[in-house]
PDB file of N, CA and C in Angstrom:
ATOM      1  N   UNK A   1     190.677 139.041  59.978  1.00  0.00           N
ATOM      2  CA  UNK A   1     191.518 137.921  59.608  1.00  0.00           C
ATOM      3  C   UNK A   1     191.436 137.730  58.093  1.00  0.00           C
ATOM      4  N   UNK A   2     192.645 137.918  57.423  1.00  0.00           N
ATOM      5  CA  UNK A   2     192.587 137.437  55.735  1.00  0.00           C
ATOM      6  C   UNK A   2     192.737 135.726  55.788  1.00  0.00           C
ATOM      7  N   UNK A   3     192.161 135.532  54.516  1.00  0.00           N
ATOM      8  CA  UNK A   3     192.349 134.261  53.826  1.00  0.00           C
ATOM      9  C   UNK A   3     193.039 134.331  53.188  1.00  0.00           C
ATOM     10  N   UNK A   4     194.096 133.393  53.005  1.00  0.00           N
ATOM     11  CA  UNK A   4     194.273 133.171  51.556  1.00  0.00           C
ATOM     12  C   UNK A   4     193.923 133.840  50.597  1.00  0.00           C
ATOM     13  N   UNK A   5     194.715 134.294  49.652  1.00  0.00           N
ATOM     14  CA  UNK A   5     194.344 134.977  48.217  1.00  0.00           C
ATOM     15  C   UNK A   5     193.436 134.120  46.942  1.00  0.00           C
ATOM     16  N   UNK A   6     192.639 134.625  46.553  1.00  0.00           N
ATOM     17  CA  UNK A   6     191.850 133.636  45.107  1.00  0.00           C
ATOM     18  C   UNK A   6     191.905 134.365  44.673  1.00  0.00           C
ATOM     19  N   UNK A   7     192.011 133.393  43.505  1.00  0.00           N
ATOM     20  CA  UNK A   7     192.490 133.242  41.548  1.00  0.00           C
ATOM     21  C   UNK A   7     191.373 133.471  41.421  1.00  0.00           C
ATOM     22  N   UNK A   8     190.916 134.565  40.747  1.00  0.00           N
ATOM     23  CA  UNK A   8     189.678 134.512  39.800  1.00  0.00           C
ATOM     24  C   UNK A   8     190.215 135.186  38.331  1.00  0.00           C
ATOM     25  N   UNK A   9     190.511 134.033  37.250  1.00  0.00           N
ATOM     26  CA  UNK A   9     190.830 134.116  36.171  1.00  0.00           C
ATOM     27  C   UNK A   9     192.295 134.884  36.128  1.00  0.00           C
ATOM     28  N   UNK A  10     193.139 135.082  37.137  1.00  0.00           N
ATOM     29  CA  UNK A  10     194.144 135.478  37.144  1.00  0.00           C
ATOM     30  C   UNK A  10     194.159 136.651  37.567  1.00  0.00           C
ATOM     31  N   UNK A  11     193.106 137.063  38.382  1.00  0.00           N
ATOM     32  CA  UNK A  11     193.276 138.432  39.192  1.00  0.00           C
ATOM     33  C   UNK A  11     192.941 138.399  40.676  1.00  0.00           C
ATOM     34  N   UNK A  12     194.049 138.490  41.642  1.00  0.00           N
ATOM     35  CA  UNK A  12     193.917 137.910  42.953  1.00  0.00           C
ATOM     36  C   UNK A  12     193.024 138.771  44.100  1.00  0.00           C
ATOM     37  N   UNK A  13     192.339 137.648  44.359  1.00  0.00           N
ATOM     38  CA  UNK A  13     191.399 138.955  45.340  1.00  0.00           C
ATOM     39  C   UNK A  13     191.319 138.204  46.646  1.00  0.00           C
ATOM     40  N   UNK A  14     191.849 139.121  47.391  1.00  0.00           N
ATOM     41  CA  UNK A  14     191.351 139.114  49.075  1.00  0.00           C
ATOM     42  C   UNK A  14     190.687 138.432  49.818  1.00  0.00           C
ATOM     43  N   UNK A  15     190.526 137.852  50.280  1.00  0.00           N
ATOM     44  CA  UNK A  15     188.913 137.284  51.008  1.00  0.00           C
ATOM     45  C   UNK A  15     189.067 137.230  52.674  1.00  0.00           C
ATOM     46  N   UNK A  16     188.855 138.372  53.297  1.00  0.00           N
ATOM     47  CA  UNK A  16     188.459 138.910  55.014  1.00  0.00           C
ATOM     48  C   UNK A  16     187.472 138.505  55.582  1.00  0.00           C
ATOM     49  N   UNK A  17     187.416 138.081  56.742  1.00  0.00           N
ATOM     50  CA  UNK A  17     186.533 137.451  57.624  1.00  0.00           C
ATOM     51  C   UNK A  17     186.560 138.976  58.571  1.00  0.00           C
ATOM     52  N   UNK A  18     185.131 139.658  59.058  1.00  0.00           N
ATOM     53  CA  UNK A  18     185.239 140.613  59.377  1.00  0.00           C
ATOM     54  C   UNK A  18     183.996 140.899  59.496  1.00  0.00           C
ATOM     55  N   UNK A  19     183.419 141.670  61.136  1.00  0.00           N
ATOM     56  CA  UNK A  19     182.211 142.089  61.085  1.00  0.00           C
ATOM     57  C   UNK A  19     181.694 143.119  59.798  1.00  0.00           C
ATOM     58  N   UNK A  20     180.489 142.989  59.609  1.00  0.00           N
ATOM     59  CA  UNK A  20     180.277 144.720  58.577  1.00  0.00           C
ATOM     60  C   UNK A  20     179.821 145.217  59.096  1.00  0.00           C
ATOM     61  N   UNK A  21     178.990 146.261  58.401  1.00  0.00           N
ATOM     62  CA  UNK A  21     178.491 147.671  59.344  1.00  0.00           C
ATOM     63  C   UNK A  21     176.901 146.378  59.146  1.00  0.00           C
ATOM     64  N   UNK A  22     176.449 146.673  60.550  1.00  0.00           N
ATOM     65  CA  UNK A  22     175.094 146.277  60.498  1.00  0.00           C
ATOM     66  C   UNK A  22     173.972 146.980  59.898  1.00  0.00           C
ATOM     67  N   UNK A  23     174.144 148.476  59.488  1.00  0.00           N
ATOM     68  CA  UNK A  23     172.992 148.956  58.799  1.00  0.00           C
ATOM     69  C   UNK A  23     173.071 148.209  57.520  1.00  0.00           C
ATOM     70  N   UNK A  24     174.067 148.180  57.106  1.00  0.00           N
ATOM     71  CA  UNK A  24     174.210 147.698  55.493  1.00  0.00           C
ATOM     72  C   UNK A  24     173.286 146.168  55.851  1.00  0.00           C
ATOM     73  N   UNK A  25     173.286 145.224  56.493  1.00  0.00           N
ATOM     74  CA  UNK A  25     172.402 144.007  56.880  1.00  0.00           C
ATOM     75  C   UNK A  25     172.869 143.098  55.747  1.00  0.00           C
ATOM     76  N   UNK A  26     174.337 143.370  55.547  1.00  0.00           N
ATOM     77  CA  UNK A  26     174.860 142.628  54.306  1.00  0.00           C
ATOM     78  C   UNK A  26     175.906 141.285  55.128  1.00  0.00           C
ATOM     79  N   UNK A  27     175.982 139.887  54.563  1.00  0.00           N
ATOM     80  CA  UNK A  27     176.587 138.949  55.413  1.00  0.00           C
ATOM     81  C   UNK A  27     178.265 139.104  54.525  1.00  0.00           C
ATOM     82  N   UNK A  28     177.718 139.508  53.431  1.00  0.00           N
ATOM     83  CA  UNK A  28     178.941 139.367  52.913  1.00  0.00           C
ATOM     84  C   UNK A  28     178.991 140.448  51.853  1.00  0.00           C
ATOM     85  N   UNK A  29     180.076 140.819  51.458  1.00  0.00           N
ATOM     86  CA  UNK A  29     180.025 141.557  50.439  1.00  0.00           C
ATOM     87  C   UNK A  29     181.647 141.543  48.945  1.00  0.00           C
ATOM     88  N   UNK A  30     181.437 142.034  48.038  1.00  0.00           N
ATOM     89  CA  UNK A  30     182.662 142.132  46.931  1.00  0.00           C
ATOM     90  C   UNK A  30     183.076 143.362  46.852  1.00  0.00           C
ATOM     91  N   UNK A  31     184.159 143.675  46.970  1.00  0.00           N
ATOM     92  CA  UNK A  31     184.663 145.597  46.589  1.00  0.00           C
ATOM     93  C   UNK A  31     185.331 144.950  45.470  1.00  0.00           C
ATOM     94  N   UNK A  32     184.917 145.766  44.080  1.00  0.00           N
ATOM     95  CA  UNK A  32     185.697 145.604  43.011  1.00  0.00           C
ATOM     96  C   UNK A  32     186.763 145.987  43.350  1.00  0.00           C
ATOM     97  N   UNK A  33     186.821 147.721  43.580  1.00  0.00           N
ATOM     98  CA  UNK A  33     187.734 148.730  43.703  1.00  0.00           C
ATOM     99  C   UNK A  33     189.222 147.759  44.617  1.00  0.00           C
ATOM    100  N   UNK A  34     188.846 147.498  45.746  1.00  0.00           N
ATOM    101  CA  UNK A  34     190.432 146.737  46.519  1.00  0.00           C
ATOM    102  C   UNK A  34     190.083 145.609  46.306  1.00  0.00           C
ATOM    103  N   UNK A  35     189.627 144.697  44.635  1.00  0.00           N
ATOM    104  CA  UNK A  35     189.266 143.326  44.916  1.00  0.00           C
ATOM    105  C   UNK A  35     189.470 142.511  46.390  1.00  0.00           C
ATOM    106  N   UNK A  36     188.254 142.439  47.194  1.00  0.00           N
ATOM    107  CA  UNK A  36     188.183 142.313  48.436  1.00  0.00           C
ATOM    108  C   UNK A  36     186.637 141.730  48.641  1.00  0.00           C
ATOM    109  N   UNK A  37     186.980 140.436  48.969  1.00  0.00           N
ATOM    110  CA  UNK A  37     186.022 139.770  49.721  1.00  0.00           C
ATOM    111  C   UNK A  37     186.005 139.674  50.923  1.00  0.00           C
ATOM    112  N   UNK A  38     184.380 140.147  51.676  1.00  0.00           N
ATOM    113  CA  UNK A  38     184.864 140.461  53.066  1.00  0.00           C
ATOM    114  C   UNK A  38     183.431 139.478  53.622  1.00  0.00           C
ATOM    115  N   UNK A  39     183.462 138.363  54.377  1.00  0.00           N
ATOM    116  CA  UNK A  39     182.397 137.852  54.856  1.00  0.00           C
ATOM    117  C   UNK A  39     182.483 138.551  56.731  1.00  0.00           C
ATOM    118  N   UNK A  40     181.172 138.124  56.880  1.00  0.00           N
ATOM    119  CA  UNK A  40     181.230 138.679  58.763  1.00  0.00           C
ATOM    120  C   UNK A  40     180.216 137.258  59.060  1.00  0.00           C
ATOM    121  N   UNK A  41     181.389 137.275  59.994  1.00  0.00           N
ATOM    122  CA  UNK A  41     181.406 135.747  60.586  1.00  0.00           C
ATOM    123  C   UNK A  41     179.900 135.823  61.700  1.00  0.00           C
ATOM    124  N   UNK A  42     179.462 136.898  62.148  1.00  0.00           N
ATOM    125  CA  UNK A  42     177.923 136.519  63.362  1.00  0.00           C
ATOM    126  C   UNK A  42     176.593 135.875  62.407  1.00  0.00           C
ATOM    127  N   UNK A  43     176.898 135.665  60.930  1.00  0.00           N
ATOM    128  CA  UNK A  43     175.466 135.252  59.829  1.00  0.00           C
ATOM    129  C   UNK A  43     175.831 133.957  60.038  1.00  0.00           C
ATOM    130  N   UNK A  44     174.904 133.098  59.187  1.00  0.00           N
ATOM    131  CA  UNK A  44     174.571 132.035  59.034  1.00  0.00           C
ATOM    132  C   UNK A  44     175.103 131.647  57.878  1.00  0.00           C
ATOM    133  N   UNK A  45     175.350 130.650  56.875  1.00  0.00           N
ATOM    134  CA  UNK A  45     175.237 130.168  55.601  1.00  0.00           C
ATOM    135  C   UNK A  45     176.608 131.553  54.887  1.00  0.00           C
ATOM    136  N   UNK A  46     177.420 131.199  55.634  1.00  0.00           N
ATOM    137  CA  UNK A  46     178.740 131.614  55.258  1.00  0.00           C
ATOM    138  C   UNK A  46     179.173 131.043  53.990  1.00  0.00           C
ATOM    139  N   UNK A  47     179.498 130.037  53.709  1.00  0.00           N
ATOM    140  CA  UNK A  47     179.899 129.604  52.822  1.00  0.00           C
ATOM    141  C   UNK A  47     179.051 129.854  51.276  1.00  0.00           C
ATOM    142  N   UNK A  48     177.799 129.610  51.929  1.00  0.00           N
ATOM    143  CA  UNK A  48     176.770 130.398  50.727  1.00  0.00           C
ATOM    144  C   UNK A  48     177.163 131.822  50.281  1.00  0.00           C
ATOM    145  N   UNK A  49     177.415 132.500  51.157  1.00  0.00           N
ATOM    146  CA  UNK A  49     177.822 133.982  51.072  1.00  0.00           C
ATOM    147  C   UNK A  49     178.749 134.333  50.519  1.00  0.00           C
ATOM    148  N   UNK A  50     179.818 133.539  50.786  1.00  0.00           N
ATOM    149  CA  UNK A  50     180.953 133.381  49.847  1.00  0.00           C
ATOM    150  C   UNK A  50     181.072 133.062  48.285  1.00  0.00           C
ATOM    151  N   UNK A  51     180.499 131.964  48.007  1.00  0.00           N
ATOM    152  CA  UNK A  51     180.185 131.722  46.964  1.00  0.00           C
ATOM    153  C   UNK A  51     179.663 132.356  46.176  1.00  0.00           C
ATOM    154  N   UNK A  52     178.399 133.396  46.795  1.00  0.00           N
ATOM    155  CA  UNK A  52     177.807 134.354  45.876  1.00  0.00           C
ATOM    156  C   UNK A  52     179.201 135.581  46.039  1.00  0.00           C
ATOM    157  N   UNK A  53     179.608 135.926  46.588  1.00  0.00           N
ATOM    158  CA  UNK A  53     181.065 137.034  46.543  1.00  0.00           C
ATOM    159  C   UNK A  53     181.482 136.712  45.082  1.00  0.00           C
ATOM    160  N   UNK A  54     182.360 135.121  45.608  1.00  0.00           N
ATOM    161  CA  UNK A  54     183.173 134.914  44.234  1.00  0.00           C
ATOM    162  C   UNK A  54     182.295 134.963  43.053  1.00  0.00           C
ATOM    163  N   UNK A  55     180.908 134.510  43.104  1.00  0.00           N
ATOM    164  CA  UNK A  55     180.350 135.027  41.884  1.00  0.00           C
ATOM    165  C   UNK A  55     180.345 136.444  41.307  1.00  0.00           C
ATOM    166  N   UNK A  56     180.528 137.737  42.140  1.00  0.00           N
ATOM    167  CA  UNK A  56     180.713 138.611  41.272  1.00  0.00           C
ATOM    168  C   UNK A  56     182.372 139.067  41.248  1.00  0.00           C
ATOM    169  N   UNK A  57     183.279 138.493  42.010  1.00  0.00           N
ATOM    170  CA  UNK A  57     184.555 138.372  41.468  1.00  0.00           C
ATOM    171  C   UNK A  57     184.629 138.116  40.574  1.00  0.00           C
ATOM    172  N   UNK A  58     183.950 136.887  39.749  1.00  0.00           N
ATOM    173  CA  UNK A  58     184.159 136.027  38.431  1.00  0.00           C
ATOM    174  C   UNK A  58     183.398 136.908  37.265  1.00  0.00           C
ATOM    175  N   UNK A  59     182.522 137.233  37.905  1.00  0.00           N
ATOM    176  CA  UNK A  59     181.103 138.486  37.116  1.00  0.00           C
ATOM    177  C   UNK A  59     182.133 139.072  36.333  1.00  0.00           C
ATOM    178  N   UNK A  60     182.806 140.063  37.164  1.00  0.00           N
ATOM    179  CA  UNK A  60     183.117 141.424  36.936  1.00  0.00           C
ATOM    180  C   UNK A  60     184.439 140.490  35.946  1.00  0.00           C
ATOM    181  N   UNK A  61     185.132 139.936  36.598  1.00  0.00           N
ATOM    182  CA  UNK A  61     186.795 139.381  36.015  1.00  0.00           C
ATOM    183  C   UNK A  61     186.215 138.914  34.535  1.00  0.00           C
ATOM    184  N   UNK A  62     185.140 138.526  34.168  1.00  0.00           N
ATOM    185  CA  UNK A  62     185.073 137.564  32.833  1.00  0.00           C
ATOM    186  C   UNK A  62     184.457 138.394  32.091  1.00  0.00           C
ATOM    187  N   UNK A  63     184.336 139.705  31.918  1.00  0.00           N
ATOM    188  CA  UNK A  63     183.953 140.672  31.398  1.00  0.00           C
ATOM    189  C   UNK A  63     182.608 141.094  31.108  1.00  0.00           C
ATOM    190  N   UNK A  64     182.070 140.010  31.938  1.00  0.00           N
ATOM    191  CA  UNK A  64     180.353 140.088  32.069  1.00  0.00           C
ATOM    192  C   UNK A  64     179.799 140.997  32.151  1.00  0.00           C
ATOM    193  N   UNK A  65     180.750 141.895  33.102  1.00  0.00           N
ATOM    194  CA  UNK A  65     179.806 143.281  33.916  1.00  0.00           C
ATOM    195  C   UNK A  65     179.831 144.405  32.863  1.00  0.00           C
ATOM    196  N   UNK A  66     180.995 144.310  31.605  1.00  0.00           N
ATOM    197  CA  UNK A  66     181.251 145.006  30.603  1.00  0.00           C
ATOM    198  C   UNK A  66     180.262 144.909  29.474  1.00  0.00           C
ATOM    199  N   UNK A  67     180.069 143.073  29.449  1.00  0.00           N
ATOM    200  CA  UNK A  67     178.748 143.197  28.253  1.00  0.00           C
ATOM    201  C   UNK A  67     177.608 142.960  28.662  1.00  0.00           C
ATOM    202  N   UNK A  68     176.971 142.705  29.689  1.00  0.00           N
ATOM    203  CA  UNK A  68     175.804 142.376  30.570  1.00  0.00           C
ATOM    204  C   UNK A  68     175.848 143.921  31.449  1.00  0.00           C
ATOM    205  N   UNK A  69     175.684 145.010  31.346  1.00  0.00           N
ATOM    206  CA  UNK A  69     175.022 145.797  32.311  1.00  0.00           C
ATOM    207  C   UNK A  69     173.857 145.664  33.245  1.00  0.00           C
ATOM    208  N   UNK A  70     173.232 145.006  33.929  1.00  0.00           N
ATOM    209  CA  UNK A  70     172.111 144.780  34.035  1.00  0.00           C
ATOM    210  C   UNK A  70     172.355 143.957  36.302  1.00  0.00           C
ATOM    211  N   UNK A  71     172.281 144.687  37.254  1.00  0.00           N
ATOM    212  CA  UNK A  71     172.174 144.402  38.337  1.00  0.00           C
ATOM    213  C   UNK A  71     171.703 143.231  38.542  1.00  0.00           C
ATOM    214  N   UNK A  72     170.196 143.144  37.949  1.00  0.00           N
ATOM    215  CA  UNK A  72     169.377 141.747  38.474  1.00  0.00           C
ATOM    216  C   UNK A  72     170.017 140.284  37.505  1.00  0.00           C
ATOM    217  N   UNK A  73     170.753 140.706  36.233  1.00  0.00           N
ATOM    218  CA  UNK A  73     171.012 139.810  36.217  1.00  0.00           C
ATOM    219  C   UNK A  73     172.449 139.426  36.550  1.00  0.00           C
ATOM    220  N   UNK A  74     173.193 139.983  37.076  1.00  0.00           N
ATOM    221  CA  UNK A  74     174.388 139.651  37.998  1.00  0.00           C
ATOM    222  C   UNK A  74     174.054 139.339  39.457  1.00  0.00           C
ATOM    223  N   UNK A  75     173.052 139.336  39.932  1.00  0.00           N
ATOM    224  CA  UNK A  75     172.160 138.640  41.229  1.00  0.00           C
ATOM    225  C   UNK A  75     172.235 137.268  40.636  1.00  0.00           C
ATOM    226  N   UNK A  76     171.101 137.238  39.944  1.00  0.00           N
ATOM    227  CA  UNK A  76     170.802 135.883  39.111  1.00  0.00           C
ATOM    228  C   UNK A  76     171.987 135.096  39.069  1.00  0.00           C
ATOM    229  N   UNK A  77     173.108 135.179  38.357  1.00  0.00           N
ATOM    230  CA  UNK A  77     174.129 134.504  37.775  1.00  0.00           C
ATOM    231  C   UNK A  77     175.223 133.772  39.294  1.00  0.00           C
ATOM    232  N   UNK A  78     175.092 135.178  40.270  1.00  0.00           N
ATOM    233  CA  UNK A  78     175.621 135.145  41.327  1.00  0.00           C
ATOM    234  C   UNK A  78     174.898 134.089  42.465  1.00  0.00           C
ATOM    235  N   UNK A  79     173.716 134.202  42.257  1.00  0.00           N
ATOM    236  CA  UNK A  79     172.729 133.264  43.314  1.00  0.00           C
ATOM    237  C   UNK A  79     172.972 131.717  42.697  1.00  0.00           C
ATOM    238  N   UNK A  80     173.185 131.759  41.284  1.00  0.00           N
ATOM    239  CA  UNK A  80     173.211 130.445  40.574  1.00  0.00           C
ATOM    240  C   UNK A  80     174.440 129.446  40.632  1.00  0.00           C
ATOM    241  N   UNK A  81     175.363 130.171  40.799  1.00  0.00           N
ATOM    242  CA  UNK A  81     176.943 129.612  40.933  1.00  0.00           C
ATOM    243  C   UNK A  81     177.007 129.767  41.932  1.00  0.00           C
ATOM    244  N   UNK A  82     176.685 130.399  43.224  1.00  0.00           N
ATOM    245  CA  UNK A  82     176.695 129.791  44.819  1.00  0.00           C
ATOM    246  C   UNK A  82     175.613 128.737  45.186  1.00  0.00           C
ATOM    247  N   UNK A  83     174.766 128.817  44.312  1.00  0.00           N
ATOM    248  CA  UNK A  83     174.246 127.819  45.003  1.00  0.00           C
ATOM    249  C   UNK A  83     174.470 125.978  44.376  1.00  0.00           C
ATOM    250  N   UNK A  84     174.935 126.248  42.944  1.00  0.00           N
ATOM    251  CA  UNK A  84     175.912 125.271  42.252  1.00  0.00           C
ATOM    252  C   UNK A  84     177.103 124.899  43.121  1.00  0.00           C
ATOM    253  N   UNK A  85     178.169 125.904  43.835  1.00  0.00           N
ATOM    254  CA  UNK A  85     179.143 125.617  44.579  1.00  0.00           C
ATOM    255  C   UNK A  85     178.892 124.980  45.673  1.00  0.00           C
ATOM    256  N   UNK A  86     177.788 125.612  46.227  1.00  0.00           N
ATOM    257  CA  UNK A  86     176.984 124.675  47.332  1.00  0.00           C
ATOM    258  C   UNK A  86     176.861 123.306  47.559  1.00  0.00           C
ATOM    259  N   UNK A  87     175.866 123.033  46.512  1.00  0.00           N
ATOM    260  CA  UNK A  87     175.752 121.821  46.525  1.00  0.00           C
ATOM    261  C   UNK A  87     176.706 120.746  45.817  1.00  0.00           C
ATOM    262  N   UNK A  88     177.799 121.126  45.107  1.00  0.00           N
ATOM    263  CA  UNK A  88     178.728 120.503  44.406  1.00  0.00           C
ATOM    264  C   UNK A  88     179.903 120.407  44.750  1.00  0.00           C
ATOM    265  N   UNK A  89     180.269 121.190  45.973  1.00  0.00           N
ATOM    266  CA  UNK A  89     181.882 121.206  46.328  1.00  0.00           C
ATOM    267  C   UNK A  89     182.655 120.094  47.168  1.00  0.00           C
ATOM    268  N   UNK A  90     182.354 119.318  47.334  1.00  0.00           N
ATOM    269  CA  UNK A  90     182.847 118.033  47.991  1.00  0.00           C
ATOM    270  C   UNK A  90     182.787 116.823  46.904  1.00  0.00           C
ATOM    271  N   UNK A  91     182.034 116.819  46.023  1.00  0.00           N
ATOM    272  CA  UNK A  91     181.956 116.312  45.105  1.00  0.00           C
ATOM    273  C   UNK A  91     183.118 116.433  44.099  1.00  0.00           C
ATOM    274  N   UNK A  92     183.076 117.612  43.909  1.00  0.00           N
ATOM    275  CA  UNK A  92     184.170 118.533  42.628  1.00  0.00           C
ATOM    276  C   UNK A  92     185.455 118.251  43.495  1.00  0.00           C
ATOM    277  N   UNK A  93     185.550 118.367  44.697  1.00  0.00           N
ATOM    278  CA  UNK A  93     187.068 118.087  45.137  1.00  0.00           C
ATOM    279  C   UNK A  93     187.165 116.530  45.029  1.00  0.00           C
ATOM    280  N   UNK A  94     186.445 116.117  45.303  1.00  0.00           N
ATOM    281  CA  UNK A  94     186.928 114.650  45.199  1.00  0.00           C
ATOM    282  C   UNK A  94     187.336 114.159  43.992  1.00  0.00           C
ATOM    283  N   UNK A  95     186.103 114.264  43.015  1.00  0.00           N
ATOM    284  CA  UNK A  95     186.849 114.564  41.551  1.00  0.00           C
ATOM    285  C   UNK A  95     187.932 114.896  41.509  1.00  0.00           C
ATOM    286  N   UNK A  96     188.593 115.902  41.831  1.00  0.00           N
ATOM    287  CA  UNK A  96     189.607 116.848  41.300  1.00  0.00           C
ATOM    288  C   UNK A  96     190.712 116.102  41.984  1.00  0.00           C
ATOM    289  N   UNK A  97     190.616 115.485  42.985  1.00  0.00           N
ATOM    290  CA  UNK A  97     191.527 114.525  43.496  1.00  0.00           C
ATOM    291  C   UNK A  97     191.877 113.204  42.834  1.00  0.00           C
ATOM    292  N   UNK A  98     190.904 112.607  42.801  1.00  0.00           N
ATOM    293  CA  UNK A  98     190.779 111.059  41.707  1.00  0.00           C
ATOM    294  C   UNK A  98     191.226 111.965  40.284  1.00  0.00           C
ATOM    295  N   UNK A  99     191.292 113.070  39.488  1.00  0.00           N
ATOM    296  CA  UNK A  99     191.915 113.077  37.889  1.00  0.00           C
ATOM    297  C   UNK A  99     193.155 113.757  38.304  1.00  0.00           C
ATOM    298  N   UNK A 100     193.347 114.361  39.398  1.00  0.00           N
ATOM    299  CA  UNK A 100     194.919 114.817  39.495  1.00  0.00           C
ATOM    300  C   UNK A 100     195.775 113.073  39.579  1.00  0.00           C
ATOM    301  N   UNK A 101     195.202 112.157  40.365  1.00  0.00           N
ATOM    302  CA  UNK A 101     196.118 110.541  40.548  1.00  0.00           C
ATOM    303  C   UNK A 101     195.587 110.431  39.356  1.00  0.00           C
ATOM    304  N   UNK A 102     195.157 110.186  38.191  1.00  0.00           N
ATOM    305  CA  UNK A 102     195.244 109.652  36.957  1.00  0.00           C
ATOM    306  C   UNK A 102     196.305 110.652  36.161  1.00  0.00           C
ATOM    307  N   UNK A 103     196.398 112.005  36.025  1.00  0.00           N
ATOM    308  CA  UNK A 103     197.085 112.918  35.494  1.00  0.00           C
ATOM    309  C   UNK A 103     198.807 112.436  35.744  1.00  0.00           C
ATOM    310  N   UNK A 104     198.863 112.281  37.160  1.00  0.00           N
ATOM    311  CA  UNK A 104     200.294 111.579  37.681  1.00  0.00           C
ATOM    312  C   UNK A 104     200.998 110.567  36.777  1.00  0.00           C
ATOM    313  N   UNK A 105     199.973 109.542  36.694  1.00  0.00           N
ATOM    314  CA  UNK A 105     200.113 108.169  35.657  1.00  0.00           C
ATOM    315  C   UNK A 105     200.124 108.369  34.584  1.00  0.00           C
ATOM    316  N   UNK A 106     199.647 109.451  33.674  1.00  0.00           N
ATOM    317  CA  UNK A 106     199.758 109.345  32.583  1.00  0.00           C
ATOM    318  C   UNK A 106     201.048 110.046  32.276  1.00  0.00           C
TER     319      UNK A 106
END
C-alpha cells in the first residue's frame, strides 16, 4: 500500500507500507536510488521508524551525505530528528494550525 508522496526539500519520495525481507530485521528502511520509503507494518514504533526514514530522505536531499561522509553520523542526525518528530508532532501541528488562522487575517 503507498502513501501519499513527501516533499523532502522538493524531491518527492514514496512512502510503502510493506512487509521486508526478515533477514534484513530492518522495520523500516530509505532507497535513495527509487526515493522510497518502505515501513513493514508486523514492528512496533512505526511512526518512530518513519521518522528516522525521512531523516535520511532529508540527510541525503540537503546535501549532507555530500559534505558529511560519515555512516554513524547520519544514524546520529537520523535517530535525533525522529525522535524530535516524536515527541513534537501534535504539538507542531497544532501550531501550524493556530499561525495558518493568523496568516488568513493578516
Amino acid at each position: 500500500m503507498n502513501i501519499k508522496k513527501l516533499n523532502v526539500l522538493g524531491m518527492q519520495v514514496i512512502v510503502r507500507i510493506k512487509k521486508l525481507n526478515p533477514v534484513d530485521k530492518s522495520v523500516a528502511e530509505y532507497d535513495p536510488n527509487t526515493k522510497t520509503i518502505t515501513i513493514d507494518p508486523t514492528y512496533s514504533d512505526l511512526s518512530l521508524s518513519y521518522f528516522h526514514e525521512c531523516g535520511h530522505a532529508l540527510y541525503q536531499r540537503s546535501g549532507m551525505q555530500q559534505a558529511v561522509r560519515n555512516g554513524p553520523i547520519e544514524e546520529v542526525f537520523c535517530e535525533a530528528f525522529s525522535n524530535f518528530m516524536e515527541d513534537n508532532i501534535v504539538f507542531m501541528y497544532q501550531n501550524y494550525l493556530k499561525l495558518k488562522k493568523i496568516d488568513k487575517k493578516i
